[in-house]
N, C-alpha and C. Protein backbone atom coordinates (compact mmCIF):
# COMPACT_ATOMS: atom_id res chain seq x y z
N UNK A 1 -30.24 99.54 130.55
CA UNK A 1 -31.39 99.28 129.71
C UNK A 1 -32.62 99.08 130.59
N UNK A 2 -33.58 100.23 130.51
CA UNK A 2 -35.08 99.78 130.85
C UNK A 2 -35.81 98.76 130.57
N UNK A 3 -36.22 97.66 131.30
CA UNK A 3 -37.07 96.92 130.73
C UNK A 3 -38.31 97.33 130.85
N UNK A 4 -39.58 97.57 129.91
CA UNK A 4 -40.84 97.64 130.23
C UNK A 4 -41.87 96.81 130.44
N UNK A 5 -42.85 96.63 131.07
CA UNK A 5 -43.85 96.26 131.88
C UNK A 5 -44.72 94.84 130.94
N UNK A 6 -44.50 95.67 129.37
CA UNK A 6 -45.19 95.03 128.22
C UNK A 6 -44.23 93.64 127.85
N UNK A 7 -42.80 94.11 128.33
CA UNK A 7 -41.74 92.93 128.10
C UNK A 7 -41.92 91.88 129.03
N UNK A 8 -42.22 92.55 130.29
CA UNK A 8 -42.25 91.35 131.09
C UNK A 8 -43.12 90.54 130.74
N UNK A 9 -44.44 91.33 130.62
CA UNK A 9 -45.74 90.53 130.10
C UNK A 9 -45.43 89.49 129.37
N UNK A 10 -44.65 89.61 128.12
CA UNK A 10 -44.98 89.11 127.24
C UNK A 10 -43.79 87.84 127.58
N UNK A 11 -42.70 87.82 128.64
CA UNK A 11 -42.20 86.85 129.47
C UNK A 11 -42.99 85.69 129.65
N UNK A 12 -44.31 87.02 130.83
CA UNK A 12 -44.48 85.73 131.72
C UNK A 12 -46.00 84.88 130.50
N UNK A 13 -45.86 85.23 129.60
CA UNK A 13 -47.01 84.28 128.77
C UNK A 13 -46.20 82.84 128.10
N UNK A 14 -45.01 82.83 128.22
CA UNK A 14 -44.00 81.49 128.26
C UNK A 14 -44.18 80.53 129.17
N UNK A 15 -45.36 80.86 130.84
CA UNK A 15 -45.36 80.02 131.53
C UNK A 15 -46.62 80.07 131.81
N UNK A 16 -47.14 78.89 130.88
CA UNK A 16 -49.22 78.27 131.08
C UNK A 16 -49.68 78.07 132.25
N UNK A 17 -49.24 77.63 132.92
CA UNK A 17 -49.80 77.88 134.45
C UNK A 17 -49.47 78.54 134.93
N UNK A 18 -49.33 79.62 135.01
CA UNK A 18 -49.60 81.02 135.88
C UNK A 18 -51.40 81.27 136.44
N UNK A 19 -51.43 81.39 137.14
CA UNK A 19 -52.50 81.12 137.95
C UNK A 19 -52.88 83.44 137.53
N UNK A 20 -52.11 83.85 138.10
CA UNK A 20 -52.08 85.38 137.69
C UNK A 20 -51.94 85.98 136.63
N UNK A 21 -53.15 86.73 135.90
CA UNK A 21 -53.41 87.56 134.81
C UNK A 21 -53.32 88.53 135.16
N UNK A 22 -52.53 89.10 135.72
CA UNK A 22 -52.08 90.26 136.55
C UNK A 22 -51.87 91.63 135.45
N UNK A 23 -52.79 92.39 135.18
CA UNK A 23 -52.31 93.76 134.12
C UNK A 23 -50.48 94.08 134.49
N UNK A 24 -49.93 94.74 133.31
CA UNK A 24 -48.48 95.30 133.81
C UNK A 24 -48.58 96.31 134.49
N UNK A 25 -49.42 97.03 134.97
CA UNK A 25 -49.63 98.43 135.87
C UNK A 25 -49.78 97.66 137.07
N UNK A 26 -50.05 95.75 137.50
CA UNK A 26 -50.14 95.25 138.56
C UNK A 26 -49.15 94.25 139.24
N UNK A 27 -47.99 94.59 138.35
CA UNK A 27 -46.76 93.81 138.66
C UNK A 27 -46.33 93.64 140.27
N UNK A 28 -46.83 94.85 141.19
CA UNK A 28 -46.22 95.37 142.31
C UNK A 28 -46.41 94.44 143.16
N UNK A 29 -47.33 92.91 143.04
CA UNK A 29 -47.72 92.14 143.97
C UNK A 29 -46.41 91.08 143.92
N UNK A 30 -45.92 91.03 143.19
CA UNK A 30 -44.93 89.97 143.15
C UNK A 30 -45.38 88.96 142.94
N UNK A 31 -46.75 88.29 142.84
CA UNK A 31 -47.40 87.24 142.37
C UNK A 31 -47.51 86.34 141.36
N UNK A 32 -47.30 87.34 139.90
CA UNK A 32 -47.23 86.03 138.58
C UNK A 32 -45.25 86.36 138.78
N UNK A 33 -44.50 87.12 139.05
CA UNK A 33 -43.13 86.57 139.27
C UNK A 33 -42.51 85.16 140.12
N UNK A 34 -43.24 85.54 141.14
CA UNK A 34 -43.07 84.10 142.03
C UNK A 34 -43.63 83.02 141.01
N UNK A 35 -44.37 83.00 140.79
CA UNK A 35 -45.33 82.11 140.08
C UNK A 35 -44.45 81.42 138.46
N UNK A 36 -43.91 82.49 138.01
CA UNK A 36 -43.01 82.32 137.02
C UNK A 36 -41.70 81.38 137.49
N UNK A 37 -41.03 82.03 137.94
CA UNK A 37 -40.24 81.06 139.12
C UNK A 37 -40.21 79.77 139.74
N UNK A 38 -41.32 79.69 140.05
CA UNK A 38 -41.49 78.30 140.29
C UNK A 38 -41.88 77.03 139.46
N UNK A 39 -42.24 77.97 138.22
CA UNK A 39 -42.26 76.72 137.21
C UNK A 39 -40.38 76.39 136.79
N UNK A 40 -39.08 77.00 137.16
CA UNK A 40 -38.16 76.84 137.19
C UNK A 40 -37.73 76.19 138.17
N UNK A 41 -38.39 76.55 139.65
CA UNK A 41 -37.36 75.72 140.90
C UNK A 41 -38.87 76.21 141.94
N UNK A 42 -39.85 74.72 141.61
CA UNK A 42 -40.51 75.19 142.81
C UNK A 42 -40.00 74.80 144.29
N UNK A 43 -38.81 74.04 143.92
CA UNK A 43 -38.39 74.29 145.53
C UNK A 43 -37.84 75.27 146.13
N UNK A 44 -38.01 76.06 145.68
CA UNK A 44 -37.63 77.36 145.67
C UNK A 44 -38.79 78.56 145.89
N UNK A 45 -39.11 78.46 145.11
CA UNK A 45 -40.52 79.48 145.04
C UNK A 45 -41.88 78.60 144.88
N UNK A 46 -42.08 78.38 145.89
CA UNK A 46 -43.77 77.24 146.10
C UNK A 46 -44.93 78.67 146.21
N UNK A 47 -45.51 78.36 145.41
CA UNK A 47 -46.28 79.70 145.07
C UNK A 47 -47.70 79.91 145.93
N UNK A 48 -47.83 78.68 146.74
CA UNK A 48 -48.75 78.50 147.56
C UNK A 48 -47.97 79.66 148.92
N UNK A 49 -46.84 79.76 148.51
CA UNK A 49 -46.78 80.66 150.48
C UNK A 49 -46.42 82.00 150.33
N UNK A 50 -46.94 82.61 149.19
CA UNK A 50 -47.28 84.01 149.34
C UNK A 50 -49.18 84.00 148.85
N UNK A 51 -49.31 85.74 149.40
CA UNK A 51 -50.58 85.80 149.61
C UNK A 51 -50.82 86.63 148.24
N UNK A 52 -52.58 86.33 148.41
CA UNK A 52 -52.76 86.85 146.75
C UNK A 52 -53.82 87.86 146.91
N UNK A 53 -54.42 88.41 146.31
CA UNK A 53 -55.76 89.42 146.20
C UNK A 53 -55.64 90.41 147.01
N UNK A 54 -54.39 91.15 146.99
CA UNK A 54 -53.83 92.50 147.94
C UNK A 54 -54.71 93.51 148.10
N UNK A 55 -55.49 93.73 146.52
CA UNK A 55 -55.88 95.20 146.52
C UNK A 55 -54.67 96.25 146.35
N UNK A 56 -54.68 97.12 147.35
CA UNK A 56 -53.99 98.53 147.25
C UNK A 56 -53.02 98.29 148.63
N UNK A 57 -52.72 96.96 149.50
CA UNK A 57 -52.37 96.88 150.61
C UNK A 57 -50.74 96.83 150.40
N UNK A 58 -50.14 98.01 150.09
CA UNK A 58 -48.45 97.96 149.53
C UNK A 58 -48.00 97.40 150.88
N UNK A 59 -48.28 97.02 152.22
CA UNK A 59 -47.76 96.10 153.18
C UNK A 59 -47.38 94.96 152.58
N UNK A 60 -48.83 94.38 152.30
CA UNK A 60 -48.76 92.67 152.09
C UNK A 60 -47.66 92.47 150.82
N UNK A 61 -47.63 93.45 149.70
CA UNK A 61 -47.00 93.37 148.42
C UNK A 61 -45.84 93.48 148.72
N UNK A 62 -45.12 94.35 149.65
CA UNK A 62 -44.10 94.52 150.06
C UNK A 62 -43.48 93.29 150.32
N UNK A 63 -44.43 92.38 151.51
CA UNK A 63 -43.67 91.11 152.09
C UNK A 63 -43.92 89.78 151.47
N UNK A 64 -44.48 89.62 150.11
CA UNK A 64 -44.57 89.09 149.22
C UNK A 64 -43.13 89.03 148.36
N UNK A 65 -42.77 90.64 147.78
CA UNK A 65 -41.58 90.80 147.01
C UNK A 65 -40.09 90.38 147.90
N UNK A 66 -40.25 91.03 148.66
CA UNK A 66 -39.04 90.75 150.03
C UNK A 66 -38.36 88.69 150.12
N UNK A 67 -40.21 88.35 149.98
CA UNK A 67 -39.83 86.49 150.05
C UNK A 67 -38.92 86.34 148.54
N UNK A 68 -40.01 87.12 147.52
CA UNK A 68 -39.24 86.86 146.46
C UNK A 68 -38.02 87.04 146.30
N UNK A 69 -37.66 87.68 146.90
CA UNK A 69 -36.21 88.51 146.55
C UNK A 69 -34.94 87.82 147.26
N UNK A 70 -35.64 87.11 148.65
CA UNK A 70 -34.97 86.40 149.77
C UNK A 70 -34.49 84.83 149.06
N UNK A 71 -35.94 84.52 148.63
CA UNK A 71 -35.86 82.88 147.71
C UNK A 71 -34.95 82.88 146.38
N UNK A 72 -35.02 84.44 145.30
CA UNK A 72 -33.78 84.72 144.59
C UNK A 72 -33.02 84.46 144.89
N UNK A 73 -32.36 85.04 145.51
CA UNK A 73 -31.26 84.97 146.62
C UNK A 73 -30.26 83.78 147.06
N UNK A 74 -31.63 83.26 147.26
CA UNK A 74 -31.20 81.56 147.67
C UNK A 74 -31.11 80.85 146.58
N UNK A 75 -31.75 80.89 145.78
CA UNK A 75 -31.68 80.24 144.09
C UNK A 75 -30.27 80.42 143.19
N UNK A 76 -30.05 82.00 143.27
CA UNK A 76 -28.49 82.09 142.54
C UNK A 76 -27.73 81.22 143.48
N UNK A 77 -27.50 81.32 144.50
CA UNK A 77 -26.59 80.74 145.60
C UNK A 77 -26.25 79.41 145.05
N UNK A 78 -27.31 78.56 145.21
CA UNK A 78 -27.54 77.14 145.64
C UNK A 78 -27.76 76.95 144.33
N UNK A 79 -28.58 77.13 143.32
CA UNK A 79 -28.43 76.68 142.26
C UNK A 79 -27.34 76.60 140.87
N UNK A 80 -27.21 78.05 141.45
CA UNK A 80 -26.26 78.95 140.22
C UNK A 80 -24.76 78.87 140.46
N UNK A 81 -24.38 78.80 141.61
CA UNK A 81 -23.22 79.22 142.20
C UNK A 81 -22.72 80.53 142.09
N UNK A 82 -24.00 81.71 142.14
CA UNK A 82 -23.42 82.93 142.43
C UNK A 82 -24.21 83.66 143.33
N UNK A 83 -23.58 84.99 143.87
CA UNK A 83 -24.21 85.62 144.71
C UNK A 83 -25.12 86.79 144.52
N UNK A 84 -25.66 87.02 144.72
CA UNK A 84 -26.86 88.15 144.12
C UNK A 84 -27.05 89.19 144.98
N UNK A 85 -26.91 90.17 144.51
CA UNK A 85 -26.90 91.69 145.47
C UNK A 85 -28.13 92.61 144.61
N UNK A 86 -29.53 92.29 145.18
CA UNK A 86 -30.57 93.45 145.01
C UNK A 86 -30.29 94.55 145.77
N UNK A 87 -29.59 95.21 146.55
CA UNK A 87 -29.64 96.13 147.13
C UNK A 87 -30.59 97.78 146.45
N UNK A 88 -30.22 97.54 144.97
CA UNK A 88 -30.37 98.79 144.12
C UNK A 88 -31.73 98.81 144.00
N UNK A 89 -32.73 98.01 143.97
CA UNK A 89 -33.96 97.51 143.68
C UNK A 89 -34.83 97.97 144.53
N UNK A 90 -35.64 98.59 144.60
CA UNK A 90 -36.43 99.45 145.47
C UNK A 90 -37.63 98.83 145.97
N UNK A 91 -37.95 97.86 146.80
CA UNK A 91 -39.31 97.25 146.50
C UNK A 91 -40.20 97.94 147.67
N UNK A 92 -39.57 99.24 147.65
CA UNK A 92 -40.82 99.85 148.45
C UNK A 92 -41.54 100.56 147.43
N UNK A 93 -40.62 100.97 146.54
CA UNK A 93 -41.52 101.93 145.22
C UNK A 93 -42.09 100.99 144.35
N UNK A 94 -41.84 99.64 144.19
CA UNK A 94 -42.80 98.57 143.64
C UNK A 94 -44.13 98.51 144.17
N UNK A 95 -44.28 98.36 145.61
CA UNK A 95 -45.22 97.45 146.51
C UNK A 95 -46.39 99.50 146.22
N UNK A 96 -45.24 100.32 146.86
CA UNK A 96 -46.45 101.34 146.90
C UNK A 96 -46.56 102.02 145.56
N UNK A 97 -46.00 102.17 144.69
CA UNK A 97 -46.39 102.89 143.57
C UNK A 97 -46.37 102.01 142.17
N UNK A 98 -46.20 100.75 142.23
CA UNK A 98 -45.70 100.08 140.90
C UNK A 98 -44.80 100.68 140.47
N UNK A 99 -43.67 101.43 140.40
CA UNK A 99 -42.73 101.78 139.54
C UNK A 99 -42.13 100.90 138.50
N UNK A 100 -42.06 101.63 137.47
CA UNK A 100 -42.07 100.44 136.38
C UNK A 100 -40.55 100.47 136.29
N UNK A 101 -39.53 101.34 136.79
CA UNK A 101 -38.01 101.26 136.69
C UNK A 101 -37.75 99.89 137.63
N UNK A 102 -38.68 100.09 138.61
CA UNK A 102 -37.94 98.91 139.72
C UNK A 102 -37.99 97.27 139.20
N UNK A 103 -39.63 97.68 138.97
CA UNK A 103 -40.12 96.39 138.37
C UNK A 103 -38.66 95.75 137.41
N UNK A 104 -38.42 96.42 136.33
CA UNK A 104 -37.75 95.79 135.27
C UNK A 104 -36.26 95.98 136.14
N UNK A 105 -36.07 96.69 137.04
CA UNK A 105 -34.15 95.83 137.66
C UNK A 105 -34.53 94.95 138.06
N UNK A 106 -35.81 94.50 139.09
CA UNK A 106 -35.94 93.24 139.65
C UNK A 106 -36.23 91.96 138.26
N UNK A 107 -36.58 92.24 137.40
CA UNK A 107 -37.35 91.71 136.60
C UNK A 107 -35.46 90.97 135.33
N UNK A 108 -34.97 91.89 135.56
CA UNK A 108 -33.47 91.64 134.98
C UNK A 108 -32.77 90.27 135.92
N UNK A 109 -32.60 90.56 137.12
CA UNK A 109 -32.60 89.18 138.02
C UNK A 109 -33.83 87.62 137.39
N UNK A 110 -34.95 88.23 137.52
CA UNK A 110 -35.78 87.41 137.34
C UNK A 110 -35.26 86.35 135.95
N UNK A 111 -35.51 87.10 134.95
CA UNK A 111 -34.94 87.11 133.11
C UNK A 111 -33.86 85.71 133.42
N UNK A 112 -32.54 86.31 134.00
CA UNK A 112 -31.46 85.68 134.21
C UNK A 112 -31.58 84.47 134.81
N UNK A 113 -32.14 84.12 135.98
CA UNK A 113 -32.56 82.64 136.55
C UNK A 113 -33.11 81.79 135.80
């Protein structure tokens, strides 16, 4: 099942402090996800230690999603008691093209936490 861009949206409007009004064509920063997240386990995702106002820099977005994905990671583990395998999740076609397939597998992890 595809999730779309408009679903997530309408996710992340469940969490009032989100600092990011991020359009769904601007998901690729990983920014209102982290941000979402940490209203669940900011010891986990402290939203102060990724960077914000990328522009078009699919570097910085890249190593933004990567923390996210790393701090996931650590969250199923330690919180959940399970193990989490993004392998399938492409966050190079996130960071450089927004792909909206990737977005919503990563975004299926996200959902679940």
């Amino acid at each position: 099942m595809q999730v779309s861009t408009i679903t997530i949206q309408e996710f992340l409007t469940q969490f009032p402090t989100l600092t990011s009004t991020t359009p769904p064509e601007d998901l690729s920063d990983g920014v209102a996800l982290f941000e979402a997240l940490a209203e669940i386990s900011l010891e986990h995702f402290d939203p102060t230690s990724i960077s914000r106002d990328l522009g078009e820099n699919w570097a910085l977005k890249l190593t933004n999603l990567r923390k996210l994905v790393r701090n996931l990671e650590l969250f199923y583990q330690e919180e959940l008691g399970k193990g989490l395998d993004l392998k399938d999740v492409d966050l190079n076609l996130i960071a450089k093209e927004g792909s909206e397939v990737e977005i919503g597998k990563l975004f299926g992890f996200i959902a679940a936490a």
